[in-house]
Protein backbone atom coordinates (compact mmCIF):
# COMPACT_ATOMS: atom_id res chain seq x y z
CA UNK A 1 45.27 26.01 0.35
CA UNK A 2 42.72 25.18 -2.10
CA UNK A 3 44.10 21.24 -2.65
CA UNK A 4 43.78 20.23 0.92
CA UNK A 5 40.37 21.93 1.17
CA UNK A 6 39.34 19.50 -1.84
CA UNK A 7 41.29 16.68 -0.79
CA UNK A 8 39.13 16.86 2.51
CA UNK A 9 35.92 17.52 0.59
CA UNK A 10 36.63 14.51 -1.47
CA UNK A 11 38.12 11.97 2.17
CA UNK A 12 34.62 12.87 3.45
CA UNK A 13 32.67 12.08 0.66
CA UNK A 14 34.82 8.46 0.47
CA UNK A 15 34.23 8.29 3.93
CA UNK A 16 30.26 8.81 3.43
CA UNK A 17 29.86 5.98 0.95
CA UNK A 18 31.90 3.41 2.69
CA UNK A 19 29.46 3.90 5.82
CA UNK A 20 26.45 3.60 3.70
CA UNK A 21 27.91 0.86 1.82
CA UNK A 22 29.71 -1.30 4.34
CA UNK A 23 27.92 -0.63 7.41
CA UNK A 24 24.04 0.35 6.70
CA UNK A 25 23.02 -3.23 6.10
CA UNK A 26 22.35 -3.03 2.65
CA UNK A 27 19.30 -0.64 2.70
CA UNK A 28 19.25 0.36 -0.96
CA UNK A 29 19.15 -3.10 -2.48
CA UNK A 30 16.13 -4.26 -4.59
CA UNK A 31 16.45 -7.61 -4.21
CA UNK A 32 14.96 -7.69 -0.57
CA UNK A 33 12.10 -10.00 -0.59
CA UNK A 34 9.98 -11.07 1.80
CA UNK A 35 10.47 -15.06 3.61
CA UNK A 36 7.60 -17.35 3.66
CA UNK A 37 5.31 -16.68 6.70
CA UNK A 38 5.75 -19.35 9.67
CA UNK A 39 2.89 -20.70 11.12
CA UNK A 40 1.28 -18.23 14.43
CA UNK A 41 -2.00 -19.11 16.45
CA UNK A 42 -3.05 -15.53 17.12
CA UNK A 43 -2.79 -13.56 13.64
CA UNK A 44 -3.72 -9.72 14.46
CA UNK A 45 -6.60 -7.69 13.28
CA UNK A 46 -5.52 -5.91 9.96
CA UNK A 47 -7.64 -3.43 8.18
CA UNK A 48 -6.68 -2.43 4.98
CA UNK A 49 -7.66 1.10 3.16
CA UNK A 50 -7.94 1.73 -0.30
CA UNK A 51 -8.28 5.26 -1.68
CA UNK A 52 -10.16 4.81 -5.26
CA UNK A 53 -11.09 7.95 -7.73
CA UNK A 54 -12.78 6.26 -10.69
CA UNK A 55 -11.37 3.01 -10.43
CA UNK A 56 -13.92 1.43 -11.69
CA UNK A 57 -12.01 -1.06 -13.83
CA UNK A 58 -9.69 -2.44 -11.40
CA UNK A 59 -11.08 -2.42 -8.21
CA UNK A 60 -12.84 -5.44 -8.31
CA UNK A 61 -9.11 -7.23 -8.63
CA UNK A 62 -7.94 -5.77 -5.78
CA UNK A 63 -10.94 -6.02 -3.24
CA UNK A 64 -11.14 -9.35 -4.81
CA UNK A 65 -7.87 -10.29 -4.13
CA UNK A 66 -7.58 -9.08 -0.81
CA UNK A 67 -10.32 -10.55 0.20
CA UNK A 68 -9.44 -13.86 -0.73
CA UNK A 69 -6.08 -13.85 1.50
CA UNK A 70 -4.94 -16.73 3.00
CA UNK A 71 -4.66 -15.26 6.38
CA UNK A 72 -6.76 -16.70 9.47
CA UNK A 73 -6.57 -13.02 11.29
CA UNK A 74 -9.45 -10.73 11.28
CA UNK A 75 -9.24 -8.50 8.06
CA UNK A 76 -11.26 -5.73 7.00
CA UNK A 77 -11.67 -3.41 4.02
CA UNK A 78 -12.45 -0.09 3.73
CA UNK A 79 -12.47 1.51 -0.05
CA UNK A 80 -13.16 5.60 -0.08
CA UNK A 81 -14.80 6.07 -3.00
CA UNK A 82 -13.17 9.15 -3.38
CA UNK A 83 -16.24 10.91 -5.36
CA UNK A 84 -16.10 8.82 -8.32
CA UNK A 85 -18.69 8.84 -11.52
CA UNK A 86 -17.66 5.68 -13.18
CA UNK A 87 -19.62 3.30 -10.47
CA UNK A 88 -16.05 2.17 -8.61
CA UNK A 89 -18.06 1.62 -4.89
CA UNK A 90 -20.47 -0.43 -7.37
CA UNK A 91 -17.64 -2.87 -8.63
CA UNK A 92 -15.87 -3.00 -5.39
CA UNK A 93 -19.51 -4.03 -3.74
CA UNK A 94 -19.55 -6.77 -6.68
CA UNK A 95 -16.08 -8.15 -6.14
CA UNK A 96 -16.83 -8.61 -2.35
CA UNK A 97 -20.04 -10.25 -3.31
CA UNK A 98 -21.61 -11.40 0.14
CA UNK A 99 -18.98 -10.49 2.34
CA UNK A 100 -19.40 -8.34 4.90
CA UNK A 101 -15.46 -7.43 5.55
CA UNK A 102 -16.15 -4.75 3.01
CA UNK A 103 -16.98 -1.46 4.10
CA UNK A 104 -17.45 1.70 1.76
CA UNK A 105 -16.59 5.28 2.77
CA UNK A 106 -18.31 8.21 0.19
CA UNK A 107 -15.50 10.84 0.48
CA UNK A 108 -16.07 14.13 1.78
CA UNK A 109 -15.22 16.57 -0.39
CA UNK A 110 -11.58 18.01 -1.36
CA UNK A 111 -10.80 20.00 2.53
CA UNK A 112 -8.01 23.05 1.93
CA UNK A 113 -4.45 21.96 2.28
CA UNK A 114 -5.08 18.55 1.57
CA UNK A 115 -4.57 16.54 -2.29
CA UNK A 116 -7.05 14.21 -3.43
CA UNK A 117 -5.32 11.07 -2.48
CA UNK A 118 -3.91 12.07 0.95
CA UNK A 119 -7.28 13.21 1.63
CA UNK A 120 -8.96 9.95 1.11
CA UNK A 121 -6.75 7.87 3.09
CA UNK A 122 -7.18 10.23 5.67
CA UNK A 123 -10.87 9.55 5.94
CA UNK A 124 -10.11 5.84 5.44
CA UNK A 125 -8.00 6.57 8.64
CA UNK A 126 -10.51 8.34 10.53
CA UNK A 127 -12.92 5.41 9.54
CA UNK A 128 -10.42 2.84 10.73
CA UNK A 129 -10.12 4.64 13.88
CA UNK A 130 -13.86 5.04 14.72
CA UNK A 131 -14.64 1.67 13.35
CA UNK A 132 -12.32 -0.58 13.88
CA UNK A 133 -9.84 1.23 16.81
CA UNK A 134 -7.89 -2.38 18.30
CA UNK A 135 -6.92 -3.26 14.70
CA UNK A 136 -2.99 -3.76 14.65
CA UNK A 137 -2.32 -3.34 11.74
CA UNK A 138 -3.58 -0.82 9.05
CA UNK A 139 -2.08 -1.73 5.23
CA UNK A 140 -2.52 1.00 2.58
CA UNK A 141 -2.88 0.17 -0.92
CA UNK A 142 -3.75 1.25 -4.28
CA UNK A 143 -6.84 0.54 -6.29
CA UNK A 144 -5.33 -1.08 -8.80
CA UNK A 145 -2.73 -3.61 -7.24
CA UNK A 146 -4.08 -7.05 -7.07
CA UNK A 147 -2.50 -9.15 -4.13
CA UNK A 148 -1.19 -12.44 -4.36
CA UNK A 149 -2.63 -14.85 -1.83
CA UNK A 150 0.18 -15.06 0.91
CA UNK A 151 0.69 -11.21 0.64
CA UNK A 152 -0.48 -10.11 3.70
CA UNK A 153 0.33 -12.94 5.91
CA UNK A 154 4.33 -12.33 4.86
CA UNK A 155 3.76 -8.77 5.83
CA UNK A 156 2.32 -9.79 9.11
CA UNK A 157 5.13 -12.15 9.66
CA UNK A 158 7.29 -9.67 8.97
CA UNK A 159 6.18 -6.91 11.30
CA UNK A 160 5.84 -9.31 14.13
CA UNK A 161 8.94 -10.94 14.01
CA UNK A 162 11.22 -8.19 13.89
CA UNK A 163 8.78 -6.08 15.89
CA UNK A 164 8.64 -3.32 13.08
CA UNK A 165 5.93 -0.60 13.24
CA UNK A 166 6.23 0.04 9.67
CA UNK A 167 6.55 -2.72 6.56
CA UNK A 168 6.51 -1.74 2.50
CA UNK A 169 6.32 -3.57 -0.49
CA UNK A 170 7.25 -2.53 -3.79
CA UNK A 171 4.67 -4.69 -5.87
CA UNK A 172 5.23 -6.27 -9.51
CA UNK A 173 3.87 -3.61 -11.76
CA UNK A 174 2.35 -4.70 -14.92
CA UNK A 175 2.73 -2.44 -17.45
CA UNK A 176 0.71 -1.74 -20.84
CA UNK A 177 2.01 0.10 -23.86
CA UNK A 178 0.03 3.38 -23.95
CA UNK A 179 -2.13 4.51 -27.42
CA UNK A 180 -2.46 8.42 -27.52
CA UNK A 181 -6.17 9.02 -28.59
CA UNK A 182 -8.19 12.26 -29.47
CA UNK A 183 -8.76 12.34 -25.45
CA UNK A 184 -5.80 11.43 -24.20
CA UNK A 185 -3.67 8.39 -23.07
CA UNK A 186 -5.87 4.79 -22.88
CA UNK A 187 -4.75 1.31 -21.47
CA UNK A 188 -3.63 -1.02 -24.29
């Protein structure tokens, strides 16, 4: 009684991972990248939000970076300086230099039920919704990624073409061997 039960157990299980291998496309893989962006008259409006908590030392990359896209749509970016003390809406002001695409957001403070970083994007959210409400596209992003130059037009292209609501990216992460210090962990 017992060896068909198992036998069934284990025919389903078989049966499981040949769907998800043979007929899901592939999802899992890692080597999905994304193909060079074709050339479009009308690029949409794209705001993207950062959420920064003492970022201070690698902000300036990213607004930098973003803002230096090559992509002929509108583009906007909000940072919420999530209630830093190390001077991160300062360096993200200096990174945009003249631009006005730049907007800053002072976060509210930490509302019940919500974490730190949810809550930020939130507000950067709310902002892109009072601000900017006929954007397309919103991107979220970290304060520390810096974007290579054709990023955002290949997620554009991307979205558009296969008329997708929703497009990630697992960026290149650089990594730095940590020191342990009388403080705690430091870059190095």
């Amino acid at each position: 009684m017992v060896i068909p039960f198992v036998a069934g157990l284990c025919g389903l299980s078989l049966a499981i991972w040949l769907g998800l291998t043979f007929a899901r496309g592939g999802f899992w893989k890692s080597d999905q990248r994304l193909e060079p962006a074709g050339e479009r008259a009308d690029w949409p409006e794209v705001v993207v939000v950062i959420p920064a908590r003492n970022e201070a030392p690698t902000i300036g990359r990213t607004v930098a970076s973003l803002l230096s896209q090559d992509y002929t749509g509108q583009l906007q970016v909000i940072v919420v300086d999530d209630n830093s003390d190390d001077g991160t809406a300062e360096a993200a002001r200096d990174a945009a230099g003249q631009s006005e695409r730049l907007q800053i957001v002072q976060g509210k403070p930490l509302e019940a039920g919500w974490s730190g970083k949810l809550w930020a994007v939130q507000q950067g959210i709310e902002a892109v919704t009072r601000r900017i409400p006929d954007a397309a596209y919103v991107l979220l992003t970290d304060a520390d990624i810096e974007h290579a130059p054709e990023n955002l037009r290949e997620l554009v292209w991307k979205a558009e073409t296969d008329g997708r609501d929703l497009v990630s990216l697992m960026v290149l992460l650089r990594a730095a061997r940590l020191r342990t210090h009388k403080r705690g962990f430091q870059d190095g």
